[in-house]
N, C-alpha and C. Protein backbone atom coordinates (compact mmCIF):
# COMPACT_ATOMS: atom_id res chain seq x y z
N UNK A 1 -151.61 -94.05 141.16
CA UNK A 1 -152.89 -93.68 140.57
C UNK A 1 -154.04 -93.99 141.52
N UNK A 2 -154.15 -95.10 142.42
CA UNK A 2 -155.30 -95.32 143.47
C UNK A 2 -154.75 -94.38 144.15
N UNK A 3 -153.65 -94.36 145.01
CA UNK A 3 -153.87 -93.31 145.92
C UNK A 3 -154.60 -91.82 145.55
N UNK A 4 -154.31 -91.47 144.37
CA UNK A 4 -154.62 -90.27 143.79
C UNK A 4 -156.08 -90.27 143.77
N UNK A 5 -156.58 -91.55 143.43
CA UNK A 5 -158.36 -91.28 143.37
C UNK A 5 -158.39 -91.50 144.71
N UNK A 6 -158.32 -92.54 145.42
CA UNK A 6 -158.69 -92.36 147.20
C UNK A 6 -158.50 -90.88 147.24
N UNK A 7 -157.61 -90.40 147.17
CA UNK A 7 -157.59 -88.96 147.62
C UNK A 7 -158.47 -87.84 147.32
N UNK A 8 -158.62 -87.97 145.80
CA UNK A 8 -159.30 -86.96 145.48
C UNK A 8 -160.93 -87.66 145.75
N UNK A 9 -161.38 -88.70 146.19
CA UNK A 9 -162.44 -89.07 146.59
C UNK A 9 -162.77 -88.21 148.20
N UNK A 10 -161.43 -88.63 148.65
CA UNK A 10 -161.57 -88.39 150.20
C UNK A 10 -161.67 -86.81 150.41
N UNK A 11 -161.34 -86.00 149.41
CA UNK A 11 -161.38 -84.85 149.58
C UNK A 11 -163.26 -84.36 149.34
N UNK A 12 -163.68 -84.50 148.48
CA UNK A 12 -164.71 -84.80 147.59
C UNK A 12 -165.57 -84.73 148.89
N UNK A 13 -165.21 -85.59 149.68
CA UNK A 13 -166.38 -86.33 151.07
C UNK A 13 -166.34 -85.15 151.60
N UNK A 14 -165.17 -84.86 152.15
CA UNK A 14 -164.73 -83.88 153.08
C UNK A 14 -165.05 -82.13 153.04
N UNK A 15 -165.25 -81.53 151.45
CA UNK A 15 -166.06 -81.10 150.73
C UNK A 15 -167.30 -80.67 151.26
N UNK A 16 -167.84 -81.73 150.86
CA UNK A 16 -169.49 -81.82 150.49
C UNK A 16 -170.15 -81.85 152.21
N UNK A 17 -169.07 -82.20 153.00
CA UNK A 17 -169.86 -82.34 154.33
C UNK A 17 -169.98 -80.75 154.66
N UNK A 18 -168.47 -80.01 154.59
CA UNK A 18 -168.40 -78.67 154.82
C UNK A 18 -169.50 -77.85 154.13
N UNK A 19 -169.64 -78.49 153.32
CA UNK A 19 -170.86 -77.11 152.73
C UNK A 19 -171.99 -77.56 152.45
N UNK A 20 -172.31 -78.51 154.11
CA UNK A 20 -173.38 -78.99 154.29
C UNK A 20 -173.90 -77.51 155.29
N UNK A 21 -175.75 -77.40 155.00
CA UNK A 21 -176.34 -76.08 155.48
C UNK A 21 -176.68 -76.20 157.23
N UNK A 22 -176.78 -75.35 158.04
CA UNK A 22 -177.10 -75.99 159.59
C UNK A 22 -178.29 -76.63 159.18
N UNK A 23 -178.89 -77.22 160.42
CA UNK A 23 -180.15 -77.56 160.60
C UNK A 23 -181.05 -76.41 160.77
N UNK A 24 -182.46 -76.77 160.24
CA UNK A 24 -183.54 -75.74 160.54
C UNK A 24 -183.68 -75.85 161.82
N UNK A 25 -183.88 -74.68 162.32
CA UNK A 25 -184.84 -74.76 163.67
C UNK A 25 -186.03 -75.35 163.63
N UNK A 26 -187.04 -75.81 164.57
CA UNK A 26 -187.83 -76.85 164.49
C UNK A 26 -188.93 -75.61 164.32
N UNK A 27 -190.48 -76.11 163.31
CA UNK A 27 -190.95 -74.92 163.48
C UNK A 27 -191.92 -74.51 165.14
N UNK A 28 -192.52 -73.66 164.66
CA UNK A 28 -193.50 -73.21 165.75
C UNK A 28 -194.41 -74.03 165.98
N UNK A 29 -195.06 -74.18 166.59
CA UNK A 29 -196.06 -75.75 167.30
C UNK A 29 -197.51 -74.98 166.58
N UNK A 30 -198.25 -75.31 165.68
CA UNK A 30 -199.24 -74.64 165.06
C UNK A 30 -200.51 -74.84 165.99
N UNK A 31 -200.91 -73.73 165.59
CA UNK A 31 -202.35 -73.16 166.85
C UNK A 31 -203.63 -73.17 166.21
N UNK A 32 -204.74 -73.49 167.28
CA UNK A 32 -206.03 -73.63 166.62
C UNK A 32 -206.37 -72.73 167.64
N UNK A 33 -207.52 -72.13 167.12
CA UNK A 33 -208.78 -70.99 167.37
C UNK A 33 -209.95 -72.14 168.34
N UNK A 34 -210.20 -72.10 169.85
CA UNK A 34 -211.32 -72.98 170.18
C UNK A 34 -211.85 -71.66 170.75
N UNK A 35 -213.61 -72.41 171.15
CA UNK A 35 -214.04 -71.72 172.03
C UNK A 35 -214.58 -73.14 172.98
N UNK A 36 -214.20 -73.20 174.44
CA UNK A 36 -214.77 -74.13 175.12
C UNK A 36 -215.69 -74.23 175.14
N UNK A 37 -217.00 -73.22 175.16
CA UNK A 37 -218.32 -73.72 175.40
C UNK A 37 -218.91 -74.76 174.15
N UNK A 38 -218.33 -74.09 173.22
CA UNK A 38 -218.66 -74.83 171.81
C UNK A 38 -218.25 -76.23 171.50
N UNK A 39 -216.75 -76.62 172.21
CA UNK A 39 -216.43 -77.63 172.38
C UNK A 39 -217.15 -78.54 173.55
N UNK A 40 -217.31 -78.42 174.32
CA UNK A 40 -217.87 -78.84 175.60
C UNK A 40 -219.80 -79.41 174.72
N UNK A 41 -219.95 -78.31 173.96
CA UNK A 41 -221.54 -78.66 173.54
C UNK A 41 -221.29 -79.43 172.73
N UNK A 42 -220.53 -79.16 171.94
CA UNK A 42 -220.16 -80.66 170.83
C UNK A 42 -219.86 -82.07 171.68
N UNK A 43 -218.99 -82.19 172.80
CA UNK A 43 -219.09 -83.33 173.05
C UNK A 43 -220.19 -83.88 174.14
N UNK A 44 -220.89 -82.82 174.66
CA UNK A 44 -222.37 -83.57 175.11
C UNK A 44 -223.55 -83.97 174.33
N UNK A 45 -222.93 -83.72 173.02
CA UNK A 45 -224.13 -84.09 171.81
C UNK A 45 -225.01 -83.02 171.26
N UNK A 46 -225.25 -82.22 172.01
CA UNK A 46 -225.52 -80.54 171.57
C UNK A 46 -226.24 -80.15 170.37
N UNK A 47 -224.64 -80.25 170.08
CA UNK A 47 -224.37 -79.31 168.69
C UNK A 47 -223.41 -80.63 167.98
N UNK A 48 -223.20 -80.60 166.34
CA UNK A 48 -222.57 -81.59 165.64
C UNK A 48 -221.10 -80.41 165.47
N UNK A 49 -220.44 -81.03 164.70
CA UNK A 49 -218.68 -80.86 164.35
C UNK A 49 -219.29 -79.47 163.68
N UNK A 50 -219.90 -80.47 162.84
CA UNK A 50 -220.83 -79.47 161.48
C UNK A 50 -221.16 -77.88 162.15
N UNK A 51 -221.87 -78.09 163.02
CA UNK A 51 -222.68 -76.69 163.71
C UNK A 51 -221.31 -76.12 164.45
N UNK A 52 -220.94 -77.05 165.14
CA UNK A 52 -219.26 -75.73 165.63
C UNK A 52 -218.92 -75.28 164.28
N UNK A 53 -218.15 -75.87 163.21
CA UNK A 53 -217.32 -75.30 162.42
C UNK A 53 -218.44 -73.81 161.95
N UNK A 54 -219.53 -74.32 161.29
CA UNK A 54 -220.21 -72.91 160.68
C UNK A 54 -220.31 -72.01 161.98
N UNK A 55 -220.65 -72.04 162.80
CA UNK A 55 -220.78 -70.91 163.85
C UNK A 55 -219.34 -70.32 164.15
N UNK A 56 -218.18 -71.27 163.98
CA UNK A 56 -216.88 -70.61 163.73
C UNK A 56 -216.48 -69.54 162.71
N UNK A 57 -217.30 -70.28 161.90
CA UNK A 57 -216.95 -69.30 160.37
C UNK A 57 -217.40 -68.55 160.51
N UNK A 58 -218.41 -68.50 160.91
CA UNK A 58 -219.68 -66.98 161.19
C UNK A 58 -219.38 -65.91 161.62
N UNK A 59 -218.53 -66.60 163.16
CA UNK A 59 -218.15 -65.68 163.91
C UNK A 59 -217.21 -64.86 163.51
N UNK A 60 -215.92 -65.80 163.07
CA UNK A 60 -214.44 -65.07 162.27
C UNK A 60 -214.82 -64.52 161.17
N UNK A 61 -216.06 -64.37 160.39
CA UNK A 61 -216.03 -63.44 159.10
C UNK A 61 -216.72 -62.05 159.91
N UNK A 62 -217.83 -62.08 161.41
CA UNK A 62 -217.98 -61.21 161.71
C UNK A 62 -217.09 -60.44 162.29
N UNK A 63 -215.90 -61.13 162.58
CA UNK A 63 -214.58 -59.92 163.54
C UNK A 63 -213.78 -59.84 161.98
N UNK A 64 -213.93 -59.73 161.10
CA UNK A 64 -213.09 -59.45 160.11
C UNK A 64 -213.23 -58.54 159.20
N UNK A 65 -215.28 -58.45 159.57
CA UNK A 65 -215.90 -57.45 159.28
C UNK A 65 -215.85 -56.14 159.67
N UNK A 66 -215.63 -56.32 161.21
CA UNK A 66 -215.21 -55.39 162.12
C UNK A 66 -214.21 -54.60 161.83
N UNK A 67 -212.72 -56.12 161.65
CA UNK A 67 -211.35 -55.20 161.33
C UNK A 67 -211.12 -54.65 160.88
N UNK A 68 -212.15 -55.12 159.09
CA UNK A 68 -211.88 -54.30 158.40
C UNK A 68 -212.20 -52.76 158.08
N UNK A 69 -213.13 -52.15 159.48
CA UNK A 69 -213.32 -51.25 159.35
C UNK A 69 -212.48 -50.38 159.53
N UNK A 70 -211.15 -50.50 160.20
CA UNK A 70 -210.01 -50.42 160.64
C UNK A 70 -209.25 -49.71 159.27
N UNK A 71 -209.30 -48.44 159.09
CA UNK A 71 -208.64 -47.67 157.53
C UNK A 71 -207.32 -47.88 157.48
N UNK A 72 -207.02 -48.34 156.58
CA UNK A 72 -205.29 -48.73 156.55
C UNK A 72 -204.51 -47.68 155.65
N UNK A 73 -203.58 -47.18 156.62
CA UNK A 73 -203.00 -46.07 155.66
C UNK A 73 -202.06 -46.55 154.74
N UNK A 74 -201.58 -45.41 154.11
CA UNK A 74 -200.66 -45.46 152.56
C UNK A 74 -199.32 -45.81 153.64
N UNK A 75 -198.46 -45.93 152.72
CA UNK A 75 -196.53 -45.40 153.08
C UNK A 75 -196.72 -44.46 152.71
N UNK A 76 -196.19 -43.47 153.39
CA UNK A 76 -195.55 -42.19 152.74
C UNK A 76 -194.40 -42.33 152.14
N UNK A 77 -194.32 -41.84 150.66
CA UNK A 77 -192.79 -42.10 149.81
C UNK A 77 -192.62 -40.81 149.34
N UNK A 78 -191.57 -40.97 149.22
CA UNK A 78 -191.05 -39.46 148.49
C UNK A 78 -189.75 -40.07 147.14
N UNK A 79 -190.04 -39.45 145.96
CA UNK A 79 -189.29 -39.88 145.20
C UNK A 79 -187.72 -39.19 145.56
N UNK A 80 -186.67 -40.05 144.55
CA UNK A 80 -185.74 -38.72 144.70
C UNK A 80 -185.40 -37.75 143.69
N UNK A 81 -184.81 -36.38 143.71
CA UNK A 81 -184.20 -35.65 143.00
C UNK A 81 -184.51 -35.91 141.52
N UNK A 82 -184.78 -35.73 140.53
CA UNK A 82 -184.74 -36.03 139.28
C UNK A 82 -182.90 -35.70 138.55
N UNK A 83 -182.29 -35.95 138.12
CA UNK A 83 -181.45 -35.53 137.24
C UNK A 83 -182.10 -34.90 135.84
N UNK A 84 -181.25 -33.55 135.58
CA UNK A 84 -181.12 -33.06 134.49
C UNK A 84 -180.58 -33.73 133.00
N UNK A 85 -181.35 -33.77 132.25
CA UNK A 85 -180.06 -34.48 131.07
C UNK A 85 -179.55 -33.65 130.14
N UNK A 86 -179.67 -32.37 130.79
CA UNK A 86 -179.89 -31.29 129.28
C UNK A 86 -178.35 -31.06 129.36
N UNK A 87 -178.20 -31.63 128.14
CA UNK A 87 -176.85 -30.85 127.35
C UNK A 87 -175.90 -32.18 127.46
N UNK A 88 -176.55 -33.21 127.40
CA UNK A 88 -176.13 -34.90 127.42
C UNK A 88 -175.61 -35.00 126.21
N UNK A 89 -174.90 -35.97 125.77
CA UNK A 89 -175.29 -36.70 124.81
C UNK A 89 -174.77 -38.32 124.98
N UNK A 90 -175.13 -39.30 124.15
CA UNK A 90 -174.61 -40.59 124.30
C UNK A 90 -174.96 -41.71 125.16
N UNK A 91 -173.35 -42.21 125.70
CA UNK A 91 -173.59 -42.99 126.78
C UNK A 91 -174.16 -41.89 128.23
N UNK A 92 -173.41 -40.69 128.36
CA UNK A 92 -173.99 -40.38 129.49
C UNK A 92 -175.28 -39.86 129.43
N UNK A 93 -175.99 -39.52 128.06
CA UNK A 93 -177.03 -38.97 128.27
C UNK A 93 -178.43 -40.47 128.63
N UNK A 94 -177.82 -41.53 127.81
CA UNK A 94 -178.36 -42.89 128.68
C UNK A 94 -178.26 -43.18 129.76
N UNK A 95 -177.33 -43.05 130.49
CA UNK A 95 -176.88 -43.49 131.82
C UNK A 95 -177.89 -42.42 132.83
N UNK A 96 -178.59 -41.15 132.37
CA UNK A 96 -178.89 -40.11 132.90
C UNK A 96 -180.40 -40.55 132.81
N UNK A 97 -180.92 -40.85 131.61
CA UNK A 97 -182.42 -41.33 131.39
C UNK A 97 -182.43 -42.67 132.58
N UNK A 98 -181.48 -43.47 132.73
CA UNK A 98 -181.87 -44.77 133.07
C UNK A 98 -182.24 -44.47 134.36
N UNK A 99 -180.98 -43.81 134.96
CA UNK A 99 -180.98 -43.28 136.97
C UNK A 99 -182.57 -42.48 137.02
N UNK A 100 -183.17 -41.61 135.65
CA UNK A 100 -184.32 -40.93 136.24
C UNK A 100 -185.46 -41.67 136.24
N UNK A 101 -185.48 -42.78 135.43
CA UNK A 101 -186.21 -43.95 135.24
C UNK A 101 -186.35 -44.67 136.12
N UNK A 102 -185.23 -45.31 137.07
CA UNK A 102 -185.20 -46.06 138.26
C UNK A 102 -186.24 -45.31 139.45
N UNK A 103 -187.36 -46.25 140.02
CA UNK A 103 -188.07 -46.22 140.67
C UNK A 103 -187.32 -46.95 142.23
N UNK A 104 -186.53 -45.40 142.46
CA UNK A 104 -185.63 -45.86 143.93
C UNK A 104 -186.45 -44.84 144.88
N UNK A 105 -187.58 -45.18 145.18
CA UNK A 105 -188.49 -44.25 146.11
C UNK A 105 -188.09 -44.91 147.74
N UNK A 106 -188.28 -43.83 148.24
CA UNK A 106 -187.96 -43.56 149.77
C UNK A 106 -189.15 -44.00 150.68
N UNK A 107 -189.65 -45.14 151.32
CA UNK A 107 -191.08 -45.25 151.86
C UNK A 107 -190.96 -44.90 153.34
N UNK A 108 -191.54 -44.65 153.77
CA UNK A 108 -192.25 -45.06 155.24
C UNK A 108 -193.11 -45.82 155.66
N UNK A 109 -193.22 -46.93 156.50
CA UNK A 109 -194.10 -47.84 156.62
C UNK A 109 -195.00 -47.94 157.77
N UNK A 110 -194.20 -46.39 158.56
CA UNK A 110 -194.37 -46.50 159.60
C UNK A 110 -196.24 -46.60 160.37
N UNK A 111 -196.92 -45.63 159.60
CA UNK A 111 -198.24 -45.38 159.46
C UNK A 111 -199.05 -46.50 159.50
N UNK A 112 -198.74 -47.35 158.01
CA UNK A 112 -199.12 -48.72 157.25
C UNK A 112 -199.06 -49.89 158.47
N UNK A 113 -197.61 -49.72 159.06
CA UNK A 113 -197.90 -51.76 160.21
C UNK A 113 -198.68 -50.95 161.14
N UNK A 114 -199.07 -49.49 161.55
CA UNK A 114 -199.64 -49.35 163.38
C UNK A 114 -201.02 -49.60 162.63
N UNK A 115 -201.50 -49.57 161.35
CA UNK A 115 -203.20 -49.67 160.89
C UNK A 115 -203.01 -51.20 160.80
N UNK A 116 -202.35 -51.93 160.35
CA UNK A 116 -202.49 -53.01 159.81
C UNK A 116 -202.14 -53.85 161.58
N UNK A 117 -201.31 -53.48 162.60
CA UNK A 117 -201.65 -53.94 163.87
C UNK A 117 -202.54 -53.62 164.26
N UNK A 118 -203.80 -52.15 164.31
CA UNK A 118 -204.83 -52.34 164.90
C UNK A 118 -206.08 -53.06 163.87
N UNK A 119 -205.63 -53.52 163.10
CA UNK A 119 -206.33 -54.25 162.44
C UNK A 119 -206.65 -55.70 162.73
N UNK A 120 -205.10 -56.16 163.28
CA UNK A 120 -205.04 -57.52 164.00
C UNK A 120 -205.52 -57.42 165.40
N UNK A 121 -205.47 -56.12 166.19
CA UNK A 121 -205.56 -56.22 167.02
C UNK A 121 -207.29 -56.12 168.14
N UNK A 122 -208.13 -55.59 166.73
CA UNK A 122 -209.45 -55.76 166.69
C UNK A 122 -210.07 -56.86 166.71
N UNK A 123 -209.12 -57.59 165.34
CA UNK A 123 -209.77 -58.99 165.36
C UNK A 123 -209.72 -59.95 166.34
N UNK A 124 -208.29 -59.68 167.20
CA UNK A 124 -208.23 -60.60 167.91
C UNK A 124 -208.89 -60.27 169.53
N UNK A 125 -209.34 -59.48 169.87
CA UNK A 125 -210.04 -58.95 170.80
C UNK A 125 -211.45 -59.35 170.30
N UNK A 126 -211.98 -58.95 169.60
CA UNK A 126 -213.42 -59.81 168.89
C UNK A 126 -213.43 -61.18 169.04
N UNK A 127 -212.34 -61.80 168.71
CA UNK A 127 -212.97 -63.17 168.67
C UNK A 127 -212.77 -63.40 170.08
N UNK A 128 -211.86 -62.66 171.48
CA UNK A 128 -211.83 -63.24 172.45
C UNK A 128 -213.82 -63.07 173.33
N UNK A 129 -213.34 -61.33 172.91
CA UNK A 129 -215.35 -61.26 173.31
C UNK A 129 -216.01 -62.32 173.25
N UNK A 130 -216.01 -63.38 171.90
CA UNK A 130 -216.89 -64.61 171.60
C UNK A 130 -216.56 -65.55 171.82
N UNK A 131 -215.90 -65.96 173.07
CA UNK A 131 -215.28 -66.55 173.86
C UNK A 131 -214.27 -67.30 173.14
N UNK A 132 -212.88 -67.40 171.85
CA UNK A 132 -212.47 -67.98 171.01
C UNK A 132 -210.66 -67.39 172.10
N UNK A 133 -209.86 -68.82 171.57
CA UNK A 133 -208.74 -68.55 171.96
C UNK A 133 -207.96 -69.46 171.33
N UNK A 134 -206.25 -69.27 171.35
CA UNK A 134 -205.67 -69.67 170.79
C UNK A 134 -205.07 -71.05 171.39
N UNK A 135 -204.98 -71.64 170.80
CA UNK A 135 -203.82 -73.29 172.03
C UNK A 135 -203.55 -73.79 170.90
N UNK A 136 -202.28 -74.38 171.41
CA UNK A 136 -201.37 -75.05 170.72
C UNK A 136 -201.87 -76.63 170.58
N UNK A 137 -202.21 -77.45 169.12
CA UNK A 137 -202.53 -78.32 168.99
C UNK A 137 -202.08 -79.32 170.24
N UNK A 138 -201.04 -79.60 170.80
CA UNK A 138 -201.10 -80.21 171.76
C UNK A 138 -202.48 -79.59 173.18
N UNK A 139 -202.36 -78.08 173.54
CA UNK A 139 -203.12 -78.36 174.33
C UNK A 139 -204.44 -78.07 174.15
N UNK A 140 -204.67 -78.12 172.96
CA UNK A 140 -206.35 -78.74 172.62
C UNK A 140 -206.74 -80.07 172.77
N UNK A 141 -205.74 -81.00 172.53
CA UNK A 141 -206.24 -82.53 172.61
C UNK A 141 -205.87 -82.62 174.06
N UNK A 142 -204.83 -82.16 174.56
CA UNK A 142 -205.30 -82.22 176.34
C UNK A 142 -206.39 -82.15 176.53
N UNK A 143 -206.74 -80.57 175.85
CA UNK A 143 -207.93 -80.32 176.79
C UNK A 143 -209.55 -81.32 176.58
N UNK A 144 -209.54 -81.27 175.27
CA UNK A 144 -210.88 -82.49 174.75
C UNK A 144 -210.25 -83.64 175.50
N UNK A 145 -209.13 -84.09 175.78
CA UNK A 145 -209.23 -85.57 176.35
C UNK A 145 -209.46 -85.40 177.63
N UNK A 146 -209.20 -84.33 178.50
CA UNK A 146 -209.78 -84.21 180.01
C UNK A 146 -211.02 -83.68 179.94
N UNK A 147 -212.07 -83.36 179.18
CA UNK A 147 -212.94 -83.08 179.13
C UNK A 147 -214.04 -84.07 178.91
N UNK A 148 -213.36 -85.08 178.06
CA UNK A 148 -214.22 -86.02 177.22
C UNK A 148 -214.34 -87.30 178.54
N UNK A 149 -212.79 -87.16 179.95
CA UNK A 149 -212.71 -88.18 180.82
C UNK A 149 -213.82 -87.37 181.54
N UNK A 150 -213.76 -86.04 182.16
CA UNK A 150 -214.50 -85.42 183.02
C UNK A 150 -216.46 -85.73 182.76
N UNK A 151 -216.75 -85.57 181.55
CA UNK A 151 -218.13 -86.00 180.62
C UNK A 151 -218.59 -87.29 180.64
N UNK A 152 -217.35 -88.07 180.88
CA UNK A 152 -217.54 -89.60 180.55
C UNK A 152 -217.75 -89.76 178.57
N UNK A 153 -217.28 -89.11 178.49
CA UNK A 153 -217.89 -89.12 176.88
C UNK A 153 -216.83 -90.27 176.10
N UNK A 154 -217.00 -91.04 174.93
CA UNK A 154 -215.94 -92.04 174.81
C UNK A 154 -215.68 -91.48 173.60
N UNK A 155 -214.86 -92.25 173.07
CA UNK A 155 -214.06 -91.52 171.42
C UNK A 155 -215.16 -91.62 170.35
């Protein structure tokens, strides 16, 4: 009787490891929007945190303004075929209502992502115009900490 529970314990383990899930991949290193001059004026005293962030906001609602001028098309769908039910009755004449009922439409999307990429692709050209770019939280604090040594500026 112990061996039997050791066993069916040991199986149990052996189990639960197998239909253990892989590991996630680690995610993507998340990115902030700077513009150096803005940073650089913030840490010579300039401008406050305060005055970067709103002139940030300002700026990104004006390229969004832009994008959105950017007309975004439909999908093109096409339904399918209708079925006839005439001269049904019953189960098949149900089975016939249900298939014409089902909303199994055919899309194209193709139209929809090239508007909705030049949509991104406005915005992100706008904010470079206003001197704004992307870096990876690591190399933003590079960059403020060689900036802040270069300034002499302290924490």
């Amino acid at each position: 009787m112990k061996n039997l529970i050791s066993t069916l314990v040991l199986t149990l383990l052996l189990m639960s490891c197998a239909n253990t899930p892989p590991p996630r991949p680690p995610a993507p290193p998340s990115k902030v929007t700077v513009n150096f001059e803005h940073i650089d004026a913030e840490l010579k005293g300039e401008i406050t945190q305060e005055q970067r962030r709103a002139t940030f906001t300002r700026e990104r609602a004006e390229c969004a303004m832009e994008s959105n001028k950017v007309p975004i098309a439909s999908p093109s769908c096409s339904a399918p075929a209708k079925y006839s039910c005439q001269g049904l009755g019953g189960f098949n004449l149900g089975q016939c209502i249900a298939q014409n009922t089902q909303s199994n439409q055919n899309c194209d999307y193709t139209a929809f992502n090239a508007s909705k990429q030049a949509q991104f692709d406005v915005m992100k050209s706008c904010m470079i115009t206003k001197g704004y770019f992307e870096l990876t939280d690591d190399e933003y604090f590079e960059y403020v900490a060689a900036r802040k040594a270069e300034l002499g500026v302290g924490e």
